[in-house]
PDB file of N, CA and C in Angstrom:
ATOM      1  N   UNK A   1       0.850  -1.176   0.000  1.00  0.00           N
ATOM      2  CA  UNK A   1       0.000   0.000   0.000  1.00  0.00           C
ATOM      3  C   UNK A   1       0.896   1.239   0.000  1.00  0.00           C
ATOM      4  N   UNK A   2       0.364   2.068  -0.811  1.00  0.00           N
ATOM      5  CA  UNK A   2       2.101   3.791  -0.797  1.00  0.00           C
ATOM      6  C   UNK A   2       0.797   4.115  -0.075  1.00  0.00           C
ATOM      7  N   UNK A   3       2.025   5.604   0.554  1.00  0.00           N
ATOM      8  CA  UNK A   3       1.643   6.313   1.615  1.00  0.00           C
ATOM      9  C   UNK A   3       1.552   7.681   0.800  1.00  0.00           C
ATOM     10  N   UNK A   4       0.733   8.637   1.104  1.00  0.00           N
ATOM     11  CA  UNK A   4       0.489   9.899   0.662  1.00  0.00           C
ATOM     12  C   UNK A   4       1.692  10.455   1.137  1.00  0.00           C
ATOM     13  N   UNK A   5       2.546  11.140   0.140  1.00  0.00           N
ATOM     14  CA  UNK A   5       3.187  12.209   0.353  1.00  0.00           C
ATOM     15  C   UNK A   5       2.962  13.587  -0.047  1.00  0.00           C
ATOM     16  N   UNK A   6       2.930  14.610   1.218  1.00  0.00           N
ATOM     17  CA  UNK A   6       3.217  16.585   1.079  1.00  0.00           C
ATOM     18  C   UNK A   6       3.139  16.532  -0.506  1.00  0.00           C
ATOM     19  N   UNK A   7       4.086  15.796  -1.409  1.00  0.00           N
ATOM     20  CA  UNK A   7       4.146  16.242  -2.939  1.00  0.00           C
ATOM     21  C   UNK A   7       2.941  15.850  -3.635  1.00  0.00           C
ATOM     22  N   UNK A   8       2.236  15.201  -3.401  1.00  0.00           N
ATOM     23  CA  UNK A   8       1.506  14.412  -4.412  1.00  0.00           C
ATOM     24  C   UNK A   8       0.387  15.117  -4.495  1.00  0.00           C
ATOM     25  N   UNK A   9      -0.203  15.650  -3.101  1.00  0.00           N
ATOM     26  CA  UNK A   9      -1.575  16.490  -3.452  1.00  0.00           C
ATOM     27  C   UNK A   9      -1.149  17.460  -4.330  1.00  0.00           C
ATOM     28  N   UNK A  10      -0.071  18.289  -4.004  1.00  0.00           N
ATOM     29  CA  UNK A  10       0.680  19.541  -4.597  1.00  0.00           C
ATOM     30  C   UNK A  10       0.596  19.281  -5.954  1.00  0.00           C
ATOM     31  N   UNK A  11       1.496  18.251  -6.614  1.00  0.00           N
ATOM     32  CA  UNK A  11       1.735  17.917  -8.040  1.00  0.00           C
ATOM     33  C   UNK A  11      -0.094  17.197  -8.696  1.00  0.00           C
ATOM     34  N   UNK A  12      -0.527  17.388  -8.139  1.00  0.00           N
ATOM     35  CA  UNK A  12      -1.851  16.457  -8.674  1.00  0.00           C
ATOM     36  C   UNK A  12      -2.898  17.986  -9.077  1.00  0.00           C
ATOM     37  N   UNK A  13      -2.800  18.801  -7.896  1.00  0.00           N
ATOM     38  CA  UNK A  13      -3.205  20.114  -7.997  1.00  0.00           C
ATOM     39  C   UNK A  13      -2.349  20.792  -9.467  1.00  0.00           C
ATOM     40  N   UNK A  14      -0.997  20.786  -9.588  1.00  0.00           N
ATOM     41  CA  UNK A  14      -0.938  21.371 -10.650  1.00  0.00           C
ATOM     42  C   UNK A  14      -1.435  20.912 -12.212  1.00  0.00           C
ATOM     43  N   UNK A  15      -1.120  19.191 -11.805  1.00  0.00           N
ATOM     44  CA  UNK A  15      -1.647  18.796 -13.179  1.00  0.00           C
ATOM     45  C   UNK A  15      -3.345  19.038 -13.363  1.00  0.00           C
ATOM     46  N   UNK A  16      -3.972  19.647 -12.563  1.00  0.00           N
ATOM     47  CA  UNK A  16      -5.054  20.080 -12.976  1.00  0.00           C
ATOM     48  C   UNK A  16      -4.930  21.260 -13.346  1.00  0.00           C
ATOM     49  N   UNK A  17      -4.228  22.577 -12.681  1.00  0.00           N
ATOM     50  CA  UNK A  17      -4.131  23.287 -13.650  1.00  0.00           C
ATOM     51  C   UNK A  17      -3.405  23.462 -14.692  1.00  0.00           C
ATOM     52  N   UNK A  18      -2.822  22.762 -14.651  1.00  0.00           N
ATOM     53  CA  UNK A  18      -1.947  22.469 -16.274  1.00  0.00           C
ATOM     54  C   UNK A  18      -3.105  22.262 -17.650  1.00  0.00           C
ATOM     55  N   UNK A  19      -4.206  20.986 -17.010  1.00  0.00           N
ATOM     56  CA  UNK A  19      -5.488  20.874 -17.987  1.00  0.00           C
ATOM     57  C   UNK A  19      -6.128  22.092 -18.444  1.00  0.00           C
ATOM     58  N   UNK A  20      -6.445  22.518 -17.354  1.00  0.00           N
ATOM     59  CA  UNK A  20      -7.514  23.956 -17.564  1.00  0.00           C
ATOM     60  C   UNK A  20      -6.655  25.149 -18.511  1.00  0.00           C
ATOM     61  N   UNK A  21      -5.072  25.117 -18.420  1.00  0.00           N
ATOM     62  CA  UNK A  21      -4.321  26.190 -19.235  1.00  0.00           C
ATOM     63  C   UNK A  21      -4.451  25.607 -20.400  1.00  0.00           C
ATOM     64  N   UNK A  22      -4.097  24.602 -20.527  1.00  0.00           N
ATOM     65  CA  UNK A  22      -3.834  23.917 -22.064  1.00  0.00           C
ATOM     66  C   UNK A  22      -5.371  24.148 -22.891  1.00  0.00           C
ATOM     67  N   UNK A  23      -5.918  23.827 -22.051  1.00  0.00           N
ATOM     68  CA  UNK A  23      -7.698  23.261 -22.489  1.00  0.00           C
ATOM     69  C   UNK A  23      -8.446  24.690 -22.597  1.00  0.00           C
ATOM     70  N   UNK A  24      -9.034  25.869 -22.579  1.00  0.00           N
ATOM     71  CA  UNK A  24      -9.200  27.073 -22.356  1.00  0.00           C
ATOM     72  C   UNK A  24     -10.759  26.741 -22.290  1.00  0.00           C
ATOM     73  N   UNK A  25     -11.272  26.085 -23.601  1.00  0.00           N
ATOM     74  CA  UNK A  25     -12.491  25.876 -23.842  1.00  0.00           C
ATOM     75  C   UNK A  25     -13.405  25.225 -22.794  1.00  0.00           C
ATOM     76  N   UNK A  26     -12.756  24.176 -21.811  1.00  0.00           N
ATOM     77  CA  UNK A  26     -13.325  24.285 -20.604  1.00  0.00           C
ATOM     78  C   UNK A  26     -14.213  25.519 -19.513  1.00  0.00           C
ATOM     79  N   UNK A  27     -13.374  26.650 -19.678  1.00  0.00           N
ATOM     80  CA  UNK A  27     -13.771  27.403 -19.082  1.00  0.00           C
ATOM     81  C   UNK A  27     -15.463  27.479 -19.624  1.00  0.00           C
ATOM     82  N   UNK A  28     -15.475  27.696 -21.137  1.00  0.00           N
ATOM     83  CA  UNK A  28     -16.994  27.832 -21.625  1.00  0.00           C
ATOM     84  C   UNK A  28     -17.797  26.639 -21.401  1.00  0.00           C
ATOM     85  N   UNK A  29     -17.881  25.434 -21.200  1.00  0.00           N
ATOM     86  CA  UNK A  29     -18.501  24.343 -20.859  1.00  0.00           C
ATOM     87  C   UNK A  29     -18.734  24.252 -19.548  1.00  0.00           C
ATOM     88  N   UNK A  30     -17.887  24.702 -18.808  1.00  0.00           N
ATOM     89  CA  UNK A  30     -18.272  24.879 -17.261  1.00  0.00           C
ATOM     90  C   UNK A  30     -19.309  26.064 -16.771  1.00  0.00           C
ATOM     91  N   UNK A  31     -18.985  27.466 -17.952  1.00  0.00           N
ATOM     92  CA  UNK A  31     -19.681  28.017 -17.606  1.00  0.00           C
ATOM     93  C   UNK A  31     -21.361  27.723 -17.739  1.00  0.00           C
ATOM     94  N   UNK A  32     -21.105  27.172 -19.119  1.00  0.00           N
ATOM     95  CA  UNK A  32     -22.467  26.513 -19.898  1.00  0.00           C
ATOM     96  C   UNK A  32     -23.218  26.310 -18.960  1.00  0.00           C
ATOM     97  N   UNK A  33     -22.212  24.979 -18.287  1.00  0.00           N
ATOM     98  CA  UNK A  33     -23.325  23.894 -17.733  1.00  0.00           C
ATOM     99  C   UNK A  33     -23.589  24.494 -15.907  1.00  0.00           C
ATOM    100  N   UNK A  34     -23.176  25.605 -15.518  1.00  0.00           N
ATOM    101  CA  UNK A  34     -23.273  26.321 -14.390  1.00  0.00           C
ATOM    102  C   UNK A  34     -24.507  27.263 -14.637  1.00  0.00           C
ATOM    103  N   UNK A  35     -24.459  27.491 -15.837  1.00  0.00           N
ATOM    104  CA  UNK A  35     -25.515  28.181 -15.768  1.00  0.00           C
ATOM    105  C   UNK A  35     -27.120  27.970 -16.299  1.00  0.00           C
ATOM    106  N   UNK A  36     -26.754  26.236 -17.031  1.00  0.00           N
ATOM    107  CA  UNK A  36     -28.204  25.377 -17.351  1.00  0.00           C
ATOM    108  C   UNK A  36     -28.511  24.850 -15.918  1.00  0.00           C
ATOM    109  N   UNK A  37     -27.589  24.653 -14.968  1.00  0.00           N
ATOM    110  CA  UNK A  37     -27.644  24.669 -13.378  1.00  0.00           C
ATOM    111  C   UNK A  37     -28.760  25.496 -12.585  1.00  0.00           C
ATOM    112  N   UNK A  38     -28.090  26.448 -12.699  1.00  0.00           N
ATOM    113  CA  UNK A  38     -28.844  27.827 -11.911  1.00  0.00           C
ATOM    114  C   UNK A  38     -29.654  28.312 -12.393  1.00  0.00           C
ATOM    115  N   UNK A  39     -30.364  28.470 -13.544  1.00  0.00           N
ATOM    116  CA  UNK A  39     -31.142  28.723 -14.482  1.00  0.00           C
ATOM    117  C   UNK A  39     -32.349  28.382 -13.245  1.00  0.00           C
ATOM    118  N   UNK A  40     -32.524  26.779 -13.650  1.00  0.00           N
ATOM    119  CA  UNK A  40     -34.250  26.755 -12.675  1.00  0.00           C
ATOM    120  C   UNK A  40     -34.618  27.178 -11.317  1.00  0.00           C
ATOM    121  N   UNK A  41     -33.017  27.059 -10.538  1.00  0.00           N
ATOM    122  CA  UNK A  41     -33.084  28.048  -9.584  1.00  0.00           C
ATOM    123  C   UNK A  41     -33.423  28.992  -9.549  1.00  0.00           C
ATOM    124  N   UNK A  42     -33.049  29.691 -10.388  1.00  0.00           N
ATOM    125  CA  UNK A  42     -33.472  31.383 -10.695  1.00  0.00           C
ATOM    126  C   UNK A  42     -34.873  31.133 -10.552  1.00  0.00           C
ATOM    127  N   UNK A  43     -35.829  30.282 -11.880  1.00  0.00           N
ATOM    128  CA  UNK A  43     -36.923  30.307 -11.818  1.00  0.00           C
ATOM    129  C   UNK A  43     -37.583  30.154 -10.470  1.00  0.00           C
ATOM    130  N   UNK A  44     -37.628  29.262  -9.719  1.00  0.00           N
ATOM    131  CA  UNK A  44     -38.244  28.988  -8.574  1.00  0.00           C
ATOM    132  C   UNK A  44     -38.082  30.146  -7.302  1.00  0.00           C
ATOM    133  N   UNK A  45     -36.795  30.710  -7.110  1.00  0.00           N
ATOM    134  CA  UNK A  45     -36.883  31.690  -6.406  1.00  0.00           C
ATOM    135  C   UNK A  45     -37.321  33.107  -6.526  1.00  0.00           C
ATOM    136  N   UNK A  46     -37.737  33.539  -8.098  1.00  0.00           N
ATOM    137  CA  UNK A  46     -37.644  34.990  -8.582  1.00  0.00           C
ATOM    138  C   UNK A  46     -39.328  34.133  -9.391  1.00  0.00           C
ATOM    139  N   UNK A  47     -40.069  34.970  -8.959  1.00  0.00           N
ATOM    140  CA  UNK A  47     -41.245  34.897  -9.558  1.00  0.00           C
ATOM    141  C   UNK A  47     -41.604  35.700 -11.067  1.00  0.00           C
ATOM    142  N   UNK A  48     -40.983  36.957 -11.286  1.00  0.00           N
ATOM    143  CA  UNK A  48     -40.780  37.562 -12.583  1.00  0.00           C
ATOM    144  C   UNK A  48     -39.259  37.530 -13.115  1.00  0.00           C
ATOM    145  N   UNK A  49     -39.192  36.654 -13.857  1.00  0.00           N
ATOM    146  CA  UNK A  49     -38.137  36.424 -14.286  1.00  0.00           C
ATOM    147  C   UNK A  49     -37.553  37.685 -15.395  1.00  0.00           C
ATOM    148  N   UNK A  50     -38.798  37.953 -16.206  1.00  0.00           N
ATOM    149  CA  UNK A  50     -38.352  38.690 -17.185  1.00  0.00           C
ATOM    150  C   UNK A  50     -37.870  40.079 -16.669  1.00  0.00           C
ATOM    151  N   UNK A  51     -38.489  40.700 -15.590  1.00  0.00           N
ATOM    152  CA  UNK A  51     -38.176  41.660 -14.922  1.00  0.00           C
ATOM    153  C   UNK A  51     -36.267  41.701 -14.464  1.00  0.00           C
ATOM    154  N   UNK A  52     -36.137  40.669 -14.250  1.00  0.00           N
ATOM    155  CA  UNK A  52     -35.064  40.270 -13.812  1.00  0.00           C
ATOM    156  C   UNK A  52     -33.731  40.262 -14.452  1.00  0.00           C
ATOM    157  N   UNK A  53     -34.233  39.384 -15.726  1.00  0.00           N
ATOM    158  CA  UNK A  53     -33.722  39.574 -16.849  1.00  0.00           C
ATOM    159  C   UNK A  53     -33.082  41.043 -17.749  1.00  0.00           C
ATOM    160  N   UNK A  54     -34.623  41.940 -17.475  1.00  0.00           N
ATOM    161  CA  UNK A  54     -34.436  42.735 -18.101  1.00  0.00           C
ATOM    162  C   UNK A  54     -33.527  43.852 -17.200  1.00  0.00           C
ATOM    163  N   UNK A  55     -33.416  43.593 -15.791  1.00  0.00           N
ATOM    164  CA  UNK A  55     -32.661  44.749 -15.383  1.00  0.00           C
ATOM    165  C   UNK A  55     -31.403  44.150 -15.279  1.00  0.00           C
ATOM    166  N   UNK A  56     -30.964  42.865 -15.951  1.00  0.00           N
ATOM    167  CA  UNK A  56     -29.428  42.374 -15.975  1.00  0.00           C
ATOM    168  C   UNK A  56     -28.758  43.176 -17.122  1.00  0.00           C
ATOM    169  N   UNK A  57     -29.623  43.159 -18.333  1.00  0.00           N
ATOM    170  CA  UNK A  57     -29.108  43.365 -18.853  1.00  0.00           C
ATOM    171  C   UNK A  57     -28.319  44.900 -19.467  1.00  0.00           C
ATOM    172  N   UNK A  58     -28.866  46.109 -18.898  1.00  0.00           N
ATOM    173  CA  UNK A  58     -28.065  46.876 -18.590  1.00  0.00           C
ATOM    174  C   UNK A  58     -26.735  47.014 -17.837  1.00  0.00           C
ATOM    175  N   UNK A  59     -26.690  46.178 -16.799  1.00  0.00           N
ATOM    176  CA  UNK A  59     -25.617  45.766 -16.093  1.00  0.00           C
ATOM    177  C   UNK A  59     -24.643  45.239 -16.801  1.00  0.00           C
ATOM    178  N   UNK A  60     -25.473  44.123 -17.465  1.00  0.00           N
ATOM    179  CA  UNK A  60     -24.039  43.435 -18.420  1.00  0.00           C
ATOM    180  C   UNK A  60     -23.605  44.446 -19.424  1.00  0.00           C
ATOM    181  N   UNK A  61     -24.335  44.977 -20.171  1.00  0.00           N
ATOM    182  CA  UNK A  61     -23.663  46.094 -21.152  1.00  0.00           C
ATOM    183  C   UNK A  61     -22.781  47.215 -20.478  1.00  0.00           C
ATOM    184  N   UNK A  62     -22.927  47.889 -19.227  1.00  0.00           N
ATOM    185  CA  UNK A  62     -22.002  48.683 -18.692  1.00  0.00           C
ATOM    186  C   UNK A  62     -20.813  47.732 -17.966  1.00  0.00           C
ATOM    187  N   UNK A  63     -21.026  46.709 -18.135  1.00  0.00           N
ATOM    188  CA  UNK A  63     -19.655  45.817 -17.537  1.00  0.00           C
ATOM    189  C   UNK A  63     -18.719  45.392 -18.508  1.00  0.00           C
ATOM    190  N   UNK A  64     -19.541  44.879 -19.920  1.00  0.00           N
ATOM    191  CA  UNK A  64     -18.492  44.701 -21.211  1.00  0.00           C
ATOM    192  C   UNK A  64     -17.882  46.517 -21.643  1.00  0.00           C
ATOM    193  N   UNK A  65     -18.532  47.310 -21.293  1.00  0.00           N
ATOM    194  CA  UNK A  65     -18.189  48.609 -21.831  1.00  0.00           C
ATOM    195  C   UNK A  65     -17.073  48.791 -20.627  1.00  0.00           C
ATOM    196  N   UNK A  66     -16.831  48.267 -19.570  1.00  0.00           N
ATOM    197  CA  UNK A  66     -15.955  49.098 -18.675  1.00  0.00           C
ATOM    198  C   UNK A  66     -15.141  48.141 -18.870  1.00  0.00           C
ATOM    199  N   UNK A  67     -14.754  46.835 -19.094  1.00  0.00           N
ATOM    200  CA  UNK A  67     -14.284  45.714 -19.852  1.00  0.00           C
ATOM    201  C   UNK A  67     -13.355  46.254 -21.022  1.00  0.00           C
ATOM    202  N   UNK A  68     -14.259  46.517 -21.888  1.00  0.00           N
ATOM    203  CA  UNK A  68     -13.501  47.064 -23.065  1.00  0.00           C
ATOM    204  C   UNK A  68     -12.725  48.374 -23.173  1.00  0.00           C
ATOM    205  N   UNK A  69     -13.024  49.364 -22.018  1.00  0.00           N
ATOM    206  CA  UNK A  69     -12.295  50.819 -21.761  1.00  0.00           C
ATOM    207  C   UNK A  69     -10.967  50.772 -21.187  1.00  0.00           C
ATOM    208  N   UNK A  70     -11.268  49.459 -19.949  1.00  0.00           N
ATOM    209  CA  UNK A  70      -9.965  49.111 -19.418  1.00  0.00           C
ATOM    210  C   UNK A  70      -8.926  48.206 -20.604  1.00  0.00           C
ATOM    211  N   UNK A  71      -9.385  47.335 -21.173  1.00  0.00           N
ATOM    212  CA  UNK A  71      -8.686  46.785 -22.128  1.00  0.00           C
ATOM    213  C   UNK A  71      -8.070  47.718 -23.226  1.00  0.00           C
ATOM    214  N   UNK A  72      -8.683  48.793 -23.480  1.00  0.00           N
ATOM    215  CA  UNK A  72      -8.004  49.551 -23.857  1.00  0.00           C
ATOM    216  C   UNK A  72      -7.205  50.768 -23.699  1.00  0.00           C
ATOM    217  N   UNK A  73      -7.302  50.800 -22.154  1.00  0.00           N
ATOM    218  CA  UNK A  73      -5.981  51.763 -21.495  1.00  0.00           C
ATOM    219  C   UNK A  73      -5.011  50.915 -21.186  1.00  0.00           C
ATOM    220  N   UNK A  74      -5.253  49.224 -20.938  1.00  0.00           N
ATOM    221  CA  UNK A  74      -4.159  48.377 -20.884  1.00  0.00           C
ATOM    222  C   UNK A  74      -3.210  48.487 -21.835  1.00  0.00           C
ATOM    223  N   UNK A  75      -3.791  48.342 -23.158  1.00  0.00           N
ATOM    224  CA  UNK A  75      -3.305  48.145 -24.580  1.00  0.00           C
ATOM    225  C   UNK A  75      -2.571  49.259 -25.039  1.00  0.00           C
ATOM    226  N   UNK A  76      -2.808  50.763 -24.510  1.00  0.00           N
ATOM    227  CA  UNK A  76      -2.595  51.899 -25.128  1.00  0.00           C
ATOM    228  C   UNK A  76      -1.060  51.942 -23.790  1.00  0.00           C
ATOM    229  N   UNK A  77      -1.200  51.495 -22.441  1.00  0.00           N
ATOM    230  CA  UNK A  77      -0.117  51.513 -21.782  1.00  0.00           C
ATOM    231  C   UNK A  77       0.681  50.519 -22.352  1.00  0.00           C
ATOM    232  N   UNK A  78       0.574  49.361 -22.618  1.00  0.00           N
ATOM    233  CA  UNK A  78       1.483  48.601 -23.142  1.00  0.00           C
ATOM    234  C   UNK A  78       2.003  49.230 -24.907  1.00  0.00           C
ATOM    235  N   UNK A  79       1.540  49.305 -25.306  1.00  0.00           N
ATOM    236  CA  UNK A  79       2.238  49.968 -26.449  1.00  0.00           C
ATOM    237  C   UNK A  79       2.863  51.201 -26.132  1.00  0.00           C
ATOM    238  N   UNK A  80       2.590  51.798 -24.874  1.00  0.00           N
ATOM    239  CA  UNK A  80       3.808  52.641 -25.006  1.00  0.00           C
ATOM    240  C   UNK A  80       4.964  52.445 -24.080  1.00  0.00           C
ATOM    241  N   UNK A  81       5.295  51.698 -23.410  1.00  0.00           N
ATOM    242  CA  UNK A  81       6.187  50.794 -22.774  1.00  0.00           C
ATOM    243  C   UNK A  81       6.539  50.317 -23.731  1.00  0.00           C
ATOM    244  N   UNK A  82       6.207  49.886 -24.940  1.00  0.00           N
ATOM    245  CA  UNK A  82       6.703  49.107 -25.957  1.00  0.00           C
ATOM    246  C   UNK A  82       7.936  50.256 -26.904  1.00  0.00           C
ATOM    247  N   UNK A  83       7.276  51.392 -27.095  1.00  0.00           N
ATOM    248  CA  UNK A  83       7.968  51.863 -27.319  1.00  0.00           C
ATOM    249  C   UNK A  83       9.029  52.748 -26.629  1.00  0.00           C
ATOM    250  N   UNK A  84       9.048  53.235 -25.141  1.00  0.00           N
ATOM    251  CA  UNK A  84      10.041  53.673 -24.680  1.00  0.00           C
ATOM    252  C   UNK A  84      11.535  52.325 -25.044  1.00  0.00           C
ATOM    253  N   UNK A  85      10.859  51.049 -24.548  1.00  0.00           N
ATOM    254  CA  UNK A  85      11.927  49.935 -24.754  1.00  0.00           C
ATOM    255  C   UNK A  85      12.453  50.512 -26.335  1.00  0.00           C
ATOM    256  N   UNK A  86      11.763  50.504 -27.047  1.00  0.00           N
ATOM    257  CA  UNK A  86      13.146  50.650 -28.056  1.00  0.00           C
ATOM    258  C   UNK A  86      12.972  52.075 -28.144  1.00  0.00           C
ATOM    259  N   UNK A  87      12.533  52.949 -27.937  1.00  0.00           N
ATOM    260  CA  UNK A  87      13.491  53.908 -28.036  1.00  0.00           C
ATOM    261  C   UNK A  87      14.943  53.507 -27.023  1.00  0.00           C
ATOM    262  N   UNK A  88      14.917  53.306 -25.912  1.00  0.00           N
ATOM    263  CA  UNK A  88      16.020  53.143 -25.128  1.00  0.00           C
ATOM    264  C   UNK A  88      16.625  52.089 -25.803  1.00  0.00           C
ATOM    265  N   UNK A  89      16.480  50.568 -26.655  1.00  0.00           N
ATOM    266  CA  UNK A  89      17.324  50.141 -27.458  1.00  0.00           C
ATOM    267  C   UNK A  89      18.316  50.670 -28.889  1.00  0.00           C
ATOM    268  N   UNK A  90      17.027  51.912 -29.135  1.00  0.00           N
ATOM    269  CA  UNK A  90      18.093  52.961 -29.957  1.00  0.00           C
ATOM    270  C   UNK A  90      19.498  53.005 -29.625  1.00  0.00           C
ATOM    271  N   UNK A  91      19.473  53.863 -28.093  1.00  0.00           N
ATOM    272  CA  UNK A  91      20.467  54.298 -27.716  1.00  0.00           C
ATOM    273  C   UNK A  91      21.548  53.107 -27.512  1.00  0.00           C
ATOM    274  N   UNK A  92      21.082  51.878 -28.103  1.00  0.00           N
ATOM    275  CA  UNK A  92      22.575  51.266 -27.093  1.00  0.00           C
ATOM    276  C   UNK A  92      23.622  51.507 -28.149  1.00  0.00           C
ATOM    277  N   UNK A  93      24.718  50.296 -27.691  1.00  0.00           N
ATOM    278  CA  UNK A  93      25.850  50.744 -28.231  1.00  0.00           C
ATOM    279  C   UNK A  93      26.226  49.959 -29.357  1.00  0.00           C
ATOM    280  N   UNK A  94      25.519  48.910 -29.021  1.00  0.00           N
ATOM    281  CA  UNK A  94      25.150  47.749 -30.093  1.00  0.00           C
ATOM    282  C   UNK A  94      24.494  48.308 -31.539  1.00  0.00           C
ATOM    283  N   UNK A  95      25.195  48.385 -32.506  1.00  0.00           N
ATOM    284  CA  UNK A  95      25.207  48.771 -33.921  1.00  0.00           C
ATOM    285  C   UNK A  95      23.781  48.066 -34.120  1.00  0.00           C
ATOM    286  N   UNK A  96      23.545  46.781 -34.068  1.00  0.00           N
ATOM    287  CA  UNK A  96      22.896  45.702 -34.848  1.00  0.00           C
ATOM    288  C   UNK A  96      21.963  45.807 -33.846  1.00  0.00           C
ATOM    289  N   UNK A  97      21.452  46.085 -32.133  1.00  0.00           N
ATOM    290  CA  UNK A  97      19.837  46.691 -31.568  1.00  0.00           C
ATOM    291  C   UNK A  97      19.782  47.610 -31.893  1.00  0.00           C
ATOM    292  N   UNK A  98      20.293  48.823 -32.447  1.00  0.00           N
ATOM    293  CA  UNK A  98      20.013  50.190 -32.447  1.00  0.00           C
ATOM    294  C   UNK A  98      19.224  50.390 -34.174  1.00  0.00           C
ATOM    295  N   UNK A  99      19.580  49.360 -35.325  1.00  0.00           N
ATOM    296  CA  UNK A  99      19.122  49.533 -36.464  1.00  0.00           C
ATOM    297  C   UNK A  99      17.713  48.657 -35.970  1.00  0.00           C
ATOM    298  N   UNK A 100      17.921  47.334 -35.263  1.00  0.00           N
ATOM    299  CA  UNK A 100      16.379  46.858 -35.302  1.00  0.00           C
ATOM    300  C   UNK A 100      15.307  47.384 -34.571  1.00  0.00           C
ATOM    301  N   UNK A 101      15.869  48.308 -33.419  1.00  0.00           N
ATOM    302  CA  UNK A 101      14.970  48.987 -32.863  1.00  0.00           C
ATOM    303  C   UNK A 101      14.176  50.227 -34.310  1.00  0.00           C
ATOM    304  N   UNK A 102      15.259  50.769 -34.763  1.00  0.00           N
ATOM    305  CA  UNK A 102      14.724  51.621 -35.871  1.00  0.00           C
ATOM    306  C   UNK A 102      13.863  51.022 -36.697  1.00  0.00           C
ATOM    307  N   UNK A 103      14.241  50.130 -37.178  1.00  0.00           N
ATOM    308  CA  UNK A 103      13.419  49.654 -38.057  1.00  0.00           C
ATOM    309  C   UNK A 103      12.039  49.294 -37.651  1.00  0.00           C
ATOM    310  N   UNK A 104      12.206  48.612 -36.352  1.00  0.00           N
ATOM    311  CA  UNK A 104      10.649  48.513 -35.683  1.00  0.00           C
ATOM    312  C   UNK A 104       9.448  49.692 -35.930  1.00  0.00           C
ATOM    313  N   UNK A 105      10.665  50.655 -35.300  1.00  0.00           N
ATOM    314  CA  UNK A 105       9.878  51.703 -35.188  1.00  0.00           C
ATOM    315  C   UNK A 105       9.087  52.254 -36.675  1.00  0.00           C
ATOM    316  N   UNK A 106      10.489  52.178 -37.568  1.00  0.00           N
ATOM    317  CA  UNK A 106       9.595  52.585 -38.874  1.00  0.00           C
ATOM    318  C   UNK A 106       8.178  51.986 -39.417  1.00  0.00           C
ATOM    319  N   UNK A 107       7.637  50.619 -38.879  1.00  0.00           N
ATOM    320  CA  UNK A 107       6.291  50.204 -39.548  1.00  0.00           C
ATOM    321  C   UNK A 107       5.657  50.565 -38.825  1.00  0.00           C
TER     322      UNK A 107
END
């Protein structure tokens, strides 16, 4: 009979998240089926559903909109971090980073 070792829960835990990184599409099947789940719940506890419904869905539209505002101050900070890096690869001393930084820059 083996004995549980400290490592094994540890390493068993990662190879699950190892699945879920590799696998992404999980995430949508879980959500799927979490929410063909809760669904009749909803029904049974909320007597007007559509009411319910209908005041989600403003919510969800100001959440993909604040979603998409942040994603794009992310994007607009990372591109310019992108470019201080080569501007500062301009400057090196290295002949051969200082043309590929240029050139980057030119497209």
């Amino acid at each position: 009979m083996t004995t549980m070792t400290a490592e094994q829960p540890e390493d068993r835990w990662q190879t699950i998240r190892n699945i879920w990184k590799q696998n992404q599409w999980l995430y949508v099947i879980a959500g799927f089926l979490l929410g063909m789940l809760f669904f009749p719940f909803m029904q049974l506890a909320i007597t007007d559903l559509a009411t319910l419904l209908g005041n989600l869905v403003p919510e969800a539209i100001s959440t993909l909109a604040a979603v998409f505002v942040i994603d794009r101050i992310y994007r607009w900070h990372a591109d310019k971090e992108r470019l201080q890096e080569l501007i500062t690869q301009m400057r090196s001393t290295d002949n051969g980073s200082a043309v590929a930084a240029v050139e980057i820059l030119r497209l």
